[in-house]
Protein backbone atom coordinates (compact mmCIF):
# COMPACT_ATOMS: atom_id res chain seq x y z
CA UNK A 1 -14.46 -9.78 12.08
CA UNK A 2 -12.40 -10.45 8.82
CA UNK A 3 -15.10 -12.26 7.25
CA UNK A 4 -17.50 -9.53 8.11
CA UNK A 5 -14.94 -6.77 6.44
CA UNK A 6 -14.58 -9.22 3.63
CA UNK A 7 -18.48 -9.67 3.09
CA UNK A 8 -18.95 -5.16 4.12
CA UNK A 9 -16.48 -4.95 0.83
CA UNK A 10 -18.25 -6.84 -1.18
CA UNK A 11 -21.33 -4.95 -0.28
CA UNK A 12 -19.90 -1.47 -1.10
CA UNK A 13 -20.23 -1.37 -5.33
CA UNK A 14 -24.20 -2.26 -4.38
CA UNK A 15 -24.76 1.12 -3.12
CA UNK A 16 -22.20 2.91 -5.82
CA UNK A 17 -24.58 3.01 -8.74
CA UNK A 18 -24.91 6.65 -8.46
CA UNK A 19 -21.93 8.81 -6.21
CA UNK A 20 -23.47 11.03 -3.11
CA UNK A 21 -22.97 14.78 -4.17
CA UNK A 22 -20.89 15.44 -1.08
CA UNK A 23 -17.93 13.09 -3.09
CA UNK A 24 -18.48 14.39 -6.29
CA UNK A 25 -17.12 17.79 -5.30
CA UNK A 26 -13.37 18.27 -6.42
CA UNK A 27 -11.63 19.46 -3.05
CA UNK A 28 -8.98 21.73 -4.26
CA UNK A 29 -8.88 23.86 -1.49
CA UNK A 30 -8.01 20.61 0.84
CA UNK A 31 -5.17 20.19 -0.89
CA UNK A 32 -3.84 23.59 -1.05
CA UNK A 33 -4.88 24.45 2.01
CA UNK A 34 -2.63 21.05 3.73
CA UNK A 35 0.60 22.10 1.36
CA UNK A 36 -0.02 26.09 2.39
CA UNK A 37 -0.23 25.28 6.22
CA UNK A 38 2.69 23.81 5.92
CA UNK A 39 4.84 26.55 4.73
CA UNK A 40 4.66 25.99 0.83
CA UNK A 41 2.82 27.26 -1.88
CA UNK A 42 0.90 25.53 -4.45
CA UNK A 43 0.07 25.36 -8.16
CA UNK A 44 -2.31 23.81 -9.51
CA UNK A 45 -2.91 22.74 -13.13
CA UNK A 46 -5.74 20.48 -15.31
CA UNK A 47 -5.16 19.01 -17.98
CA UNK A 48 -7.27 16.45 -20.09
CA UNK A 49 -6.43 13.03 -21.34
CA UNK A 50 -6.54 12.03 -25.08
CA UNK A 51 -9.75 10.15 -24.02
CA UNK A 52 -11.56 12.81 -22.00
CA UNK A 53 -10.49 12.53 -18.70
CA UNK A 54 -9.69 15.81 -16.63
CA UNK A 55 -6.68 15.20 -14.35
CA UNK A 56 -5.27 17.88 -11.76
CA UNK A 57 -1.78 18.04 -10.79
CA UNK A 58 -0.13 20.26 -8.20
CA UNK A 59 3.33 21.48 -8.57
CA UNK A 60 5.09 22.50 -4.99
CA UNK A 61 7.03 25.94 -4.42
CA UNK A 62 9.14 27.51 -1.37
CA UNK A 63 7.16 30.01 0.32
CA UNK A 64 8.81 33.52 0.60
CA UNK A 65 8.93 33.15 4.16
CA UNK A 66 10.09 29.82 4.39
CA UNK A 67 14.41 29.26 4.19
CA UNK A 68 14.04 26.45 2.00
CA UNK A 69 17.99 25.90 0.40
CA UNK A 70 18.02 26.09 -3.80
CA UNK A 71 20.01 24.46 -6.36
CA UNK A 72 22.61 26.92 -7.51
CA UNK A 73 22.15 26.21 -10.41
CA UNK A 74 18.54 25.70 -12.73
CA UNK A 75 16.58 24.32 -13.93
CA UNK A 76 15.55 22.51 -10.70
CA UNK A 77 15.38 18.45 -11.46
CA UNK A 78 12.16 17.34 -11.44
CA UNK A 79 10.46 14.62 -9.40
CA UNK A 80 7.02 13.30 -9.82
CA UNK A 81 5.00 11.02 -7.22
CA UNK A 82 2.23 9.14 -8.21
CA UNK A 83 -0.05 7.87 -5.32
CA UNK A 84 -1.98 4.10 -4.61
CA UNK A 85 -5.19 2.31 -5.22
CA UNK A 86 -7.87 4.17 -3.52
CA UNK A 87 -5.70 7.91 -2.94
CA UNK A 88 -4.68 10.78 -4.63
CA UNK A 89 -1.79 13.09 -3.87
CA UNK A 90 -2.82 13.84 -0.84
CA UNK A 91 -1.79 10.95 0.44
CA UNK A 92 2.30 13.15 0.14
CA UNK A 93 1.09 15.61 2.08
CA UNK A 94 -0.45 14.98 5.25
CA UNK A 95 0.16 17.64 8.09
CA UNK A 96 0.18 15.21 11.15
CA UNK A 97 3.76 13.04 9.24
CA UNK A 98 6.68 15.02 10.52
CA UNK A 99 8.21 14.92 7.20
CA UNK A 100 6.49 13.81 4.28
CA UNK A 101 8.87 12.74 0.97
CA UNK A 102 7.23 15.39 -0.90
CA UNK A 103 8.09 18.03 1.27
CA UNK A 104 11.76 16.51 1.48
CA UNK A 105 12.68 16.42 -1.85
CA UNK A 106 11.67 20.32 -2.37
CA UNK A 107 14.38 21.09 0.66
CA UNK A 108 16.47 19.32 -1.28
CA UNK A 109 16.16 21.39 -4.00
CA UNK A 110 13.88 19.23 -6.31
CA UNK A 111 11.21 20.78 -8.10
CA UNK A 112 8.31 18.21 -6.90
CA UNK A 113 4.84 17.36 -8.77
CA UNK A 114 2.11 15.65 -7.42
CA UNK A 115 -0.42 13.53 -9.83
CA UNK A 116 -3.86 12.22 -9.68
CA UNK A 117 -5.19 9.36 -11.79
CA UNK A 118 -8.59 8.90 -13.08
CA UNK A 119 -11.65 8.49 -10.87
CA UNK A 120 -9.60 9.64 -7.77
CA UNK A 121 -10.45 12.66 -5.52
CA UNK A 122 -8.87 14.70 -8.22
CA UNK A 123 -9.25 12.94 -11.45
CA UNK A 124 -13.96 13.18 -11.66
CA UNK A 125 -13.95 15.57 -14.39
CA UNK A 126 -14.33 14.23 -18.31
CA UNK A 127 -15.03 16.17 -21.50
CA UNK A 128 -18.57 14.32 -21.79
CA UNK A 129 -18.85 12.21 -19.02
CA UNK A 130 -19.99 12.67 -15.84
CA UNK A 131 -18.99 10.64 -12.97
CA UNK A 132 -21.89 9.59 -12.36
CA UNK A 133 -22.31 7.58 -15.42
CA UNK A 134 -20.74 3.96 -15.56
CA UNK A 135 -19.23 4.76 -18.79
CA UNK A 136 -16.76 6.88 -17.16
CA UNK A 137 -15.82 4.30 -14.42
CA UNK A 138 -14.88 1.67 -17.75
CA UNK A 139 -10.88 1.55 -17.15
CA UNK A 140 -8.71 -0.34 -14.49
CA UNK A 141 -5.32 0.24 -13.50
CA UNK A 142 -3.74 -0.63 -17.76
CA UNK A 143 -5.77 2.29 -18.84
CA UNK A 144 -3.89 4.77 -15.69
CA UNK A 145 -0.55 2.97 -16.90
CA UNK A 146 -0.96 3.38 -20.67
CA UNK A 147 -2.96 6.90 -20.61
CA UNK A 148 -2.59 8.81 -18.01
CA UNK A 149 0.82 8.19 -16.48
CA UNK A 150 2.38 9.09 -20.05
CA UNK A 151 -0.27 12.00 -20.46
CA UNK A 152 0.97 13.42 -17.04
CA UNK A 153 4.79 12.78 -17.21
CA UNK A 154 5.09 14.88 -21.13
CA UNK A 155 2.72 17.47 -19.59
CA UNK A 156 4.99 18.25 -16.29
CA UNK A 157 8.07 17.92 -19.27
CA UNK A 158 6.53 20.17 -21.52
CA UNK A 159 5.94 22.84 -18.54
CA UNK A 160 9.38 22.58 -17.10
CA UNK A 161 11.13 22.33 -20.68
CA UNK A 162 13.55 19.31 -19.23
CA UNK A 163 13.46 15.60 -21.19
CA UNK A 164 13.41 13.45 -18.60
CA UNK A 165 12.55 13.24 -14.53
CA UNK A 166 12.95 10.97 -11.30
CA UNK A 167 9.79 8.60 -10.11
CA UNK A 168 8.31 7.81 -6.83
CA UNK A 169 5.66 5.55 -7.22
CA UNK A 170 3.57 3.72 -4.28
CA UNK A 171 2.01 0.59 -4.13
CA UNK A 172 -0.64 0.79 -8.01
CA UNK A 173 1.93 3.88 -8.21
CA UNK A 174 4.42 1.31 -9.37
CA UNK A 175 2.13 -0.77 -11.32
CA UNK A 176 1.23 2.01 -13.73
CA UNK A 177 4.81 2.77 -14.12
CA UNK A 178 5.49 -1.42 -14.47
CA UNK A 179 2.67 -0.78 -17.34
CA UNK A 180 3.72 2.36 -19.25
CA UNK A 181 7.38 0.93 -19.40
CA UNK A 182 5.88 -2.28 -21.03
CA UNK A 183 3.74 -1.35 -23.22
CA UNK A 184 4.97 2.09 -24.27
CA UNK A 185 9.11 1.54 -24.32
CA UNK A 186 9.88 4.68 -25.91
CA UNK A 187 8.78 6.72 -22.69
CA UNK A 188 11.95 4.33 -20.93
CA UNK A 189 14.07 7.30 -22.34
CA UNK A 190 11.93 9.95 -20.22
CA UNK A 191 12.38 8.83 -16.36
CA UNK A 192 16.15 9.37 -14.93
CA UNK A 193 15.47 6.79 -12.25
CA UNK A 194 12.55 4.88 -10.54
CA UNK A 195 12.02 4.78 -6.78
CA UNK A 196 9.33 1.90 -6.45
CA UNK A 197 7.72 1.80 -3.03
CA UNK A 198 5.82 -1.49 -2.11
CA UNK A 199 6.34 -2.62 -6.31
CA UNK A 200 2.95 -4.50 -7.08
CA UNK A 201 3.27 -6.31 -10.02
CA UNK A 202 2.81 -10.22 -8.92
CA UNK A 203 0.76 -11.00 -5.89
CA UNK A 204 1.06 -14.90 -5.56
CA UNK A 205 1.51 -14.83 -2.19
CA UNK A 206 -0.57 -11.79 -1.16
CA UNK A 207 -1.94 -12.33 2.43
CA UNK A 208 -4.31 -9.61 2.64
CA UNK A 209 -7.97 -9.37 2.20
CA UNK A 210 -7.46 -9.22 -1.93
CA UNK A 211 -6.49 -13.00 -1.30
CA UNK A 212 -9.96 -13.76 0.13
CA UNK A 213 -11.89 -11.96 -2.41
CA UNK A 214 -9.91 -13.04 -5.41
CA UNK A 215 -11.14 -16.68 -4.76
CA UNK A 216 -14.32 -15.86 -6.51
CA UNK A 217 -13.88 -12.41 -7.89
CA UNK A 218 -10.77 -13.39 -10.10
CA UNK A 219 -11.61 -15.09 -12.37
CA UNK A 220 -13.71 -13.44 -15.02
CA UNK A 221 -17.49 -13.93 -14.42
CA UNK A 222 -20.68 -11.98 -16.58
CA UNK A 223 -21.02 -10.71 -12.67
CA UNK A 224 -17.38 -8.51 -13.87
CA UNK A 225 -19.32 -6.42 -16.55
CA UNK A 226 -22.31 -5.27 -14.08
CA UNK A 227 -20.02 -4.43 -10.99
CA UNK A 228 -17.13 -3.44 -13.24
CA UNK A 229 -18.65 -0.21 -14.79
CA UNK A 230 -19.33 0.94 -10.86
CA UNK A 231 -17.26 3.56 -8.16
CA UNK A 232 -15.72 2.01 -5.33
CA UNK A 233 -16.70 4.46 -2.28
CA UNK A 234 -18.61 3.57 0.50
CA UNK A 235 -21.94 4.76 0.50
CA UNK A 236 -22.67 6.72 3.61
CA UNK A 237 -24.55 3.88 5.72
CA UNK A 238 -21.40 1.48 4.96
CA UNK A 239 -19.35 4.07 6.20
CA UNK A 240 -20.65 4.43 9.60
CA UNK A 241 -20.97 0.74 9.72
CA UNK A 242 -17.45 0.24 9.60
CA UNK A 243 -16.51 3.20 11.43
CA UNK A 244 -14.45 4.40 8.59
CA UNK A 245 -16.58 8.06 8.90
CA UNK A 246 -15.94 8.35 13.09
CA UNK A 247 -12.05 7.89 12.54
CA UNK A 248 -12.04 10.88 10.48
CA UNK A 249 -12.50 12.89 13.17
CA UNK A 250 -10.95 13.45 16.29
CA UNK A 251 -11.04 11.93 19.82
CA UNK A 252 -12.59 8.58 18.28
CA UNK A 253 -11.55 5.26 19.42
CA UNK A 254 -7.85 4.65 18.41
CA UNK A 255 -8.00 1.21 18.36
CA UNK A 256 -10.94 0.58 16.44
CA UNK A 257 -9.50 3.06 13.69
CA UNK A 258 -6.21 1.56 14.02
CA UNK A 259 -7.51 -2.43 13.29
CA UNK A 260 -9.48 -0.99 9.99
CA UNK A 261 -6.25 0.82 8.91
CA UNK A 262 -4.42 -2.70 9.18
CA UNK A 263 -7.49 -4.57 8.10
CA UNK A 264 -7.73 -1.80 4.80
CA UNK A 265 -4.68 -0.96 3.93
CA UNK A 266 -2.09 -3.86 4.05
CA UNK A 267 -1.31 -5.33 7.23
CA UNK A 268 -0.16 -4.32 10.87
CA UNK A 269 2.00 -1.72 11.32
CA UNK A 270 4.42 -0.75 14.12
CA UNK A 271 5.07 2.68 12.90
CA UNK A 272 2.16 4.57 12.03
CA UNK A 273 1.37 7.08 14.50
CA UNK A 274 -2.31 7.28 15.59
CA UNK A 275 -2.32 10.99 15.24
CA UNK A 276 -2.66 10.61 11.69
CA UNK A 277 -5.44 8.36 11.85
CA UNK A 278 -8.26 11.12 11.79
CA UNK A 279 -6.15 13.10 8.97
CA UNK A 280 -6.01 9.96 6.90
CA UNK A 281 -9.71 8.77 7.30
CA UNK A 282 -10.98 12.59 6.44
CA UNK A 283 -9.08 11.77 2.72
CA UNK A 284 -9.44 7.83 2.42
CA UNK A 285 -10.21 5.59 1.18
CA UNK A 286 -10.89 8.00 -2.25
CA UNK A 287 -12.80 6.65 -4.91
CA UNK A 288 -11.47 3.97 -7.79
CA UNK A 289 -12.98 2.08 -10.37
CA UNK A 290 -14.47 -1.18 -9.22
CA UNK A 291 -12.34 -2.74 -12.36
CA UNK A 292 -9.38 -1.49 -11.10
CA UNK A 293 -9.87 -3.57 -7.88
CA UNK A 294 -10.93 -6.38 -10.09
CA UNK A 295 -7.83 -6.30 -12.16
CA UNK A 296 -5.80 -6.54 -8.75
CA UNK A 297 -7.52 -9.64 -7.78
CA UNK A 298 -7.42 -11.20 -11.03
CA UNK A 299 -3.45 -10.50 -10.87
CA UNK A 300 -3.82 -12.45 -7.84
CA UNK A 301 -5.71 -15.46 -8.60
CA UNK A 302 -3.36 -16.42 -11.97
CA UNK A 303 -0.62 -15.25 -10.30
CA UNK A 304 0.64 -13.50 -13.23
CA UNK A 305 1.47 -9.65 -14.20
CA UNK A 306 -0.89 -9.84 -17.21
CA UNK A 307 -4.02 -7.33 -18.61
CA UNK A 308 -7.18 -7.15 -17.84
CA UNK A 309 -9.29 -10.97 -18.47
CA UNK A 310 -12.29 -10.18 -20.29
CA UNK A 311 -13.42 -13.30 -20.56
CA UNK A 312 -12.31 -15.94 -23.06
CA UNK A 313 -15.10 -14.18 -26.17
CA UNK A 314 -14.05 -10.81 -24.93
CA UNK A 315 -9.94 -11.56 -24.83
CA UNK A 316 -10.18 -12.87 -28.42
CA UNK A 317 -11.75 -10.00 -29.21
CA UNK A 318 -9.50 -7.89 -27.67
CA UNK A 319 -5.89 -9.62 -27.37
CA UNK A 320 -7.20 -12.03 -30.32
CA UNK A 321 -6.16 -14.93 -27.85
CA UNK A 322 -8.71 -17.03 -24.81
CA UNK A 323 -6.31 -15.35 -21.85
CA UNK A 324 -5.01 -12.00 -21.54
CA UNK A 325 -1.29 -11.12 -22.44
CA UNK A 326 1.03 -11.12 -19.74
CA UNK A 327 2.86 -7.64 -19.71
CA UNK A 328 6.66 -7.39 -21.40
CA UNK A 329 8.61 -6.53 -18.85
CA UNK A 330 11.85 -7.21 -20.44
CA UNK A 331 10.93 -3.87 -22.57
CA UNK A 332 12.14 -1.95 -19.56
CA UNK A 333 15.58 -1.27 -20.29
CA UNK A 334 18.35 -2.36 -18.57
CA UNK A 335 20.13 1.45 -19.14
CA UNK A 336 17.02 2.55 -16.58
CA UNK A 337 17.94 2.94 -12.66
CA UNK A 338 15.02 1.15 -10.88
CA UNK A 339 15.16 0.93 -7.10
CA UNK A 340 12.98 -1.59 -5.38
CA UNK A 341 11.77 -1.27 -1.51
CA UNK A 342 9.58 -3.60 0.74
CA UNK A 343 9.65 -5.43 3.30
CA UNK A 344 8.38 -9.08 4.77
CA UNK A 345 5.74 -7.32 6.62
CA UNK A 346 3.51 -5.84 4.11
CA UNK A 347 0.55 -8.53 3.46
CA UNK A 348 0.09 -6.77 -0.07
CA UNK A 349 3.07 -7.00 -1.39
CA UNK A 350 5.45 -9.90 -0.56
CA UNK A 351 9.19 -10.03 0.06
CA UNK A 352 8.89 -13.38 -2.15
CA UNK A 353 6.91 -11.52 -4.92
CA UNK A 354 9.38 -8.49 -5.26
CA UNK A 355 12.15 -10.86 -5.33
CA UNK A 356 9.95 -12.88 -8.32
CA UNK A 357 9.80 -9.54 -10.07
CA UNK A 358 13.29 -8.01 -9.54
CA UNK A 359 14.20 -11.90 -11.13
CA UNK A 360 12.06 -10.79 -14.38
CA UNK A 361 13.49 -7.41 -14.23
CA UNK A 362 17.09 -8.19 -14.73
CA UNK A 363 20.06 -7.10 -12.55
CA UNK A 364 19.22 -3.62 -13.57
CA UNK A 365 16.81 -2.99 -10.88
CA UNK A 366 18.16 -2.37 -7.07
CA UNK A 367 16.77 -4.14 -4.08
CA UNK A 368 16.42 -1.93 -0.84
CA UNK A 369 14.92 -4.61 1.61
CA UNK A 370 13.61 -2.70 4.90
CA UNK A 371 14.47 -5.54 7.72
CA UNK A 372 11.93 -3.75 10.09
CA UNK A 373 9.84 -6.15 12.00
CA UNK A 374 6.12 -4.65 11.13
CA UNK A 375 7.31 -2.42 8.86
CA UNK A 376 3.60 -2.77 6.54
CA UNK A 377 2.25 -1.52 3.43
CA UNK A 378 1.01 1.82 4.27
CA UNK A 379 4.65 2.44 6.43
CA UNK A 380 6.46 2.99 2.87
CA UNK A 381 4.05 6.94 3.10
CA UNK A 382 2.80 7.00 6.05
CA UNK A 383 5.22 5.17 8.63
CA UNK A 384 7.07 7.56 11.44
CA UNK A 385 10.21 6.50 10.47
CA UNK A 386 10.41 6.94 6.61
CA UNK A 387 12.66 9.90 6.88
CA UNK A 388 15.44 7.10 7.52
CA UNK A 389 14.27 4.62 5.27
CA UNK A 390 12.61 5.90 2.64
CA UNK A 391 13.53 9.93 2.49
CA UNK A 392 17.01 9.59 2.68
CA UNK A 393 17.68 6.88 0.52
CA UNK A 394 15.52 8.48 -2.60
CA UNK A 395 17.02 11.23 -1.88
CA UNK A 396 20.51 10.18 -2.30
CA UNK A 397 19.27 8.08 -5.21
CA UNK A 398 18.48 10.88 -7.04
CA UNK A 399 21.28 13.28 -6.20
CA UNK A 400 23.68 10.35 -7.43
CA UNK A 401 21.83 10.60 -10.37
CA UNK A 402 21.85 13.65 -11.28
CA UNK A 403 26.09 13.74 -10.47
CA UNK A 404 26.52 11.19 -13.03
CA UNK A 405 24.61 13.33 -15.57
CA UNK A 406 26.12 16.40 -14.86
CA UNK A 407 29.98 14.85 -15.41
CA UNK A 408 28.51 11.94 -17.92
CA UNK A 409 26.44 13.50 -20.05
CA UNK A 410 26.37 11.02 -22.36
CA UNK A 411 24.23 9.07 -20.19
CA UNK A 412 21.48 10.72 -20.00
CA UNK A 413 21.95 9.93 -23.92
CA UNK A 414 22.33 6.33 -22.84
CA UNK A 415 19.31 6.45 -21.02
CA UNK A 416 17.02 8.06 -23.36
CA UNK A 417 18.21 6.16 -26.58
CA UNK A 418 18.39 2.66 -24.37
C-alpha cells in the first residue's frame, strides 16, 4: 500500500496542468463561517505582495455575546500563526478540536491573526496572474519565507500600530520563519518570541514518504522545470482513488481515513480524534506549489537547510556558485526567544534533526521535547491533548514575555536592535 501512495503522489502534478473550477473558488465564507460558529467574529483583510500575489488574512474578535476575559490594559499583544505545507489557516480553527490554540490565545487576551501563504486555499489571487497559469505556481517555500512572511508580519504591525509580535509557526510554518530570519536579519527585531511547532529545517533522518520520493526527486533533474511550474491538488479521479474525497464526509470508513491521515500527514498518531477526520478532509490537503514539495525533498536528499538547487547552470546563475547556499542561520540573533517542540514520533520531523538544528541555533533557542509515545506530526494542531502540551505552554511563553517587557523595557530595545 505505501508504494502504491508513493507511486498515486507522483501521479497527482500529471493531472494539475490546469486547476478544476470547484478549487479555484476562494472559500471565505468557510472560514468565517467555522470562527463565527464558534462564538467569535471575524475580519478579514487582502493584501498584495510586492510581486503580485493576493494574500488574505483573518484577524479574530470576542463576540458580544461571548464572556471572553480582556487585557486591562491595550493595546492587546499580538500573535500571528502561520499554517503547514499543503493548509491554510484553517487548519487553527477546526470546530470538531475542543480547543484550538487560536481560539486560546484570544481568551487569553491576545489579539490573534491568522495568515495564508501563496497558492494556498486563500493565497489564488495575483495582480496579473491567474492560477491557472504555471507562471504563478514559480516559487517554493524561500519565496513564502523571504516575501510573504515579511509582507504579512509589517502589514498586521502597521494595522495594530505595535513594533513587534509573538509567532506560532507549524511544520513549513517554521521553515519560512527559519528563512525570513536568515536572509532578512533586520525583521529579528520585529517577533517578541517564536513558538516553533514540529521546526523543519533539516530532514536527514525523515522517515516519511518525502524519504521515498526524494531518492529520485531530489536531486535536480530538467524533469524539476516541467513539474515544478505545476499545483499540487489532486485531480478529482485521484481523489476518489485514494479515498481522500469519501473521508470528507461523514459516516465513511474511519479506518481507511485514519491510515491516509498517518500515511499523508506524518506518521501514526495516538491522539487525533476520528471526529475530526471528515472536518479535516473537507479542507485538506489545500493546494501548494509542486516546487515547494520539491524544495522539501531536495532538503532531504543533501541533508542540508540550503535554497532551492536549480541545477548546477541555473545555481551559477543564480547563487553564482554549482550548489545552492545553505541558509545563515547564525543571523538569527541570540537576543530572540525561540522555543522548539517535537517529539520522537513525528516521521517528518525528527527528534535527532531538531536537536541538529537547536545545535546550529545556539543556546538561545528552548527545547520543549513532548515524551508522548505516538505523539506525530499532525498532533502539534490537531492532537486531543494539545491544550496541555502545546496551549498552555505558548501561552505561558508569551505572557512571560510580555512581563519582562512591561518591567524591562529596555528589552524589547534589546530585542529589536539585537
Amino acid at each position: 500500500m505505501e508504494t502504491f501512495l508513493t507511486i498515486s503522489l507522483l501521479l497527482i502534478p500529471i493531472g494539475l496542468i490546469t486547476l478544476r473550477q470547484q478549487h479555484e473558488e476562494i472559500k471565505t465564507t468557510t472560514m468565517v463561517e467555522r470562527v463565527q460558529r464558534a462564538g467569535y467574529e471575524c475580519e478579514t483583510y487582502d493584501t498584495f505582495t510586492d510581486d503580485g500575489y493576493g494574500l488574505r488574512l483573518f484577524r479574530l474578535r470576542n463576540s458580544t455575546s461571548f464572556n471572553v476575559p480582556e487585557p486591562t490594559t491595550p493595546p492587546r499583544p499580538v500573535v500571528f500563526l502561520m499554517h503547514g505545507i499543503a493548509s491554510s489557516s484553517e487548519s487553527w480553527v477546526l470546530e470538531s478540536l475542543s480547543n484550538p490554540l487560536a481560539y486560546e490565545l484570544l481568551k487569553q487576551g491576545f489579539d490573534v491573526w491568522l495568515g495564508n501563504n501563496r497558492g494556498s486555499t486563500y493565497g489564488k489571487s495575483h495582480r496579473n496572474l491567474s492560477a491557472s497559469q504555471s507562471q504563478f505556481w514559480r516559487f517554493s517555500f524561500h519565496e513564502i519565507g523571504t516575501i510573504d512572511l515579511p509582507h504579512m508580519v509589517d502589514f498586521i504591525l502597521g494595522k495594530t500600530q505595535q513594533s513587534s509580535l509573538h509567532y506560532v509557526g507549524y511544520s513549513q510554518g517554521t521553515t519560512v520563519a527559519f528563512v525570513l530570519l536568515s536572509m532578512r536579519p533586520e525583521y529579528n527585531g520585529k517577533f517578541k518570541t517564536l513558538s516553533m511547532l514540529a521546526p523543519v529545517a533539516y530532514l536527514t533522518h525523515c522517515r516519511s514518504i518525502l524519504r521515498h520520493l526524494s531518492g529520485f526527486l531530489g536531486i535536480y533533474t530538467p524533469v524539476h522545470s516541467w513539474l515544478g511550474d505545476r499545483a499540487l491538488w489532486p485531480p478529482w479521479f485521484l481523489r476518489r482513488l485514494l479515498g481522500l474525497e469519501a473521508c470528507g464526509r461523514a459516516g465513511t470508513n474511519p479506518k481507511l481515513c485514519t491510515f491516509l491521515m498517518f500515511k499523508l500527514f506524518g506518521g501514526y498518531s495516538a491522539y487525533l480524534e476520528e471526529t475530526l477526520l471528515p472536518e479535516i478532509f473537507q479542507s485538506h490537503p489545500a493546494t501548494l506549489s509542486m516546487h515547494q514539495l520539491l524544495h522539501f525533498m531536495q532538503l532531504t536528499y543533501s541533508q542540508k537547510f540550503r535554497q532551492y538547487d536549480f541545477g548546477p547552470d541555473g545555481n551559477l546563475q543564480r547563487y553564482n556558485q554549482s550548489t545552492p547556499p545553505e541558509y545563515n542561520l547564525s543571523n538569527i540573533r541570540p537576543t530572540l526567544p525561540l522555543h522548539l517542540f517535537y517529539s520522537d514520533y513525528d516521521e517528518i520531523v525528527s527528534k535527532t534533526d531538531v536537536e541538529m538544528l537547536a545545535e546550529k541555533l545556539g543556546n538561545h533557542s528552548v527545547s520543549h521535547f513532548i515524551d508522548l509515545p505516538y505523539f506525530a506530526h499532525i498532533d502539534f494542531v490537531w492532537g486531543s491533548n494539545i491544550e496541555d502540551v502545546i496551549n498552555r505552554p505558548i501561552v505561558e511563553i508569551m505572557n512571560n514575555a510580555e512581563k519582562l517587557l512591561q518591567t524591562n523595557p529596555r528589552s524589547q530595545r534589546d530585542l529589536e536592535s539585537g
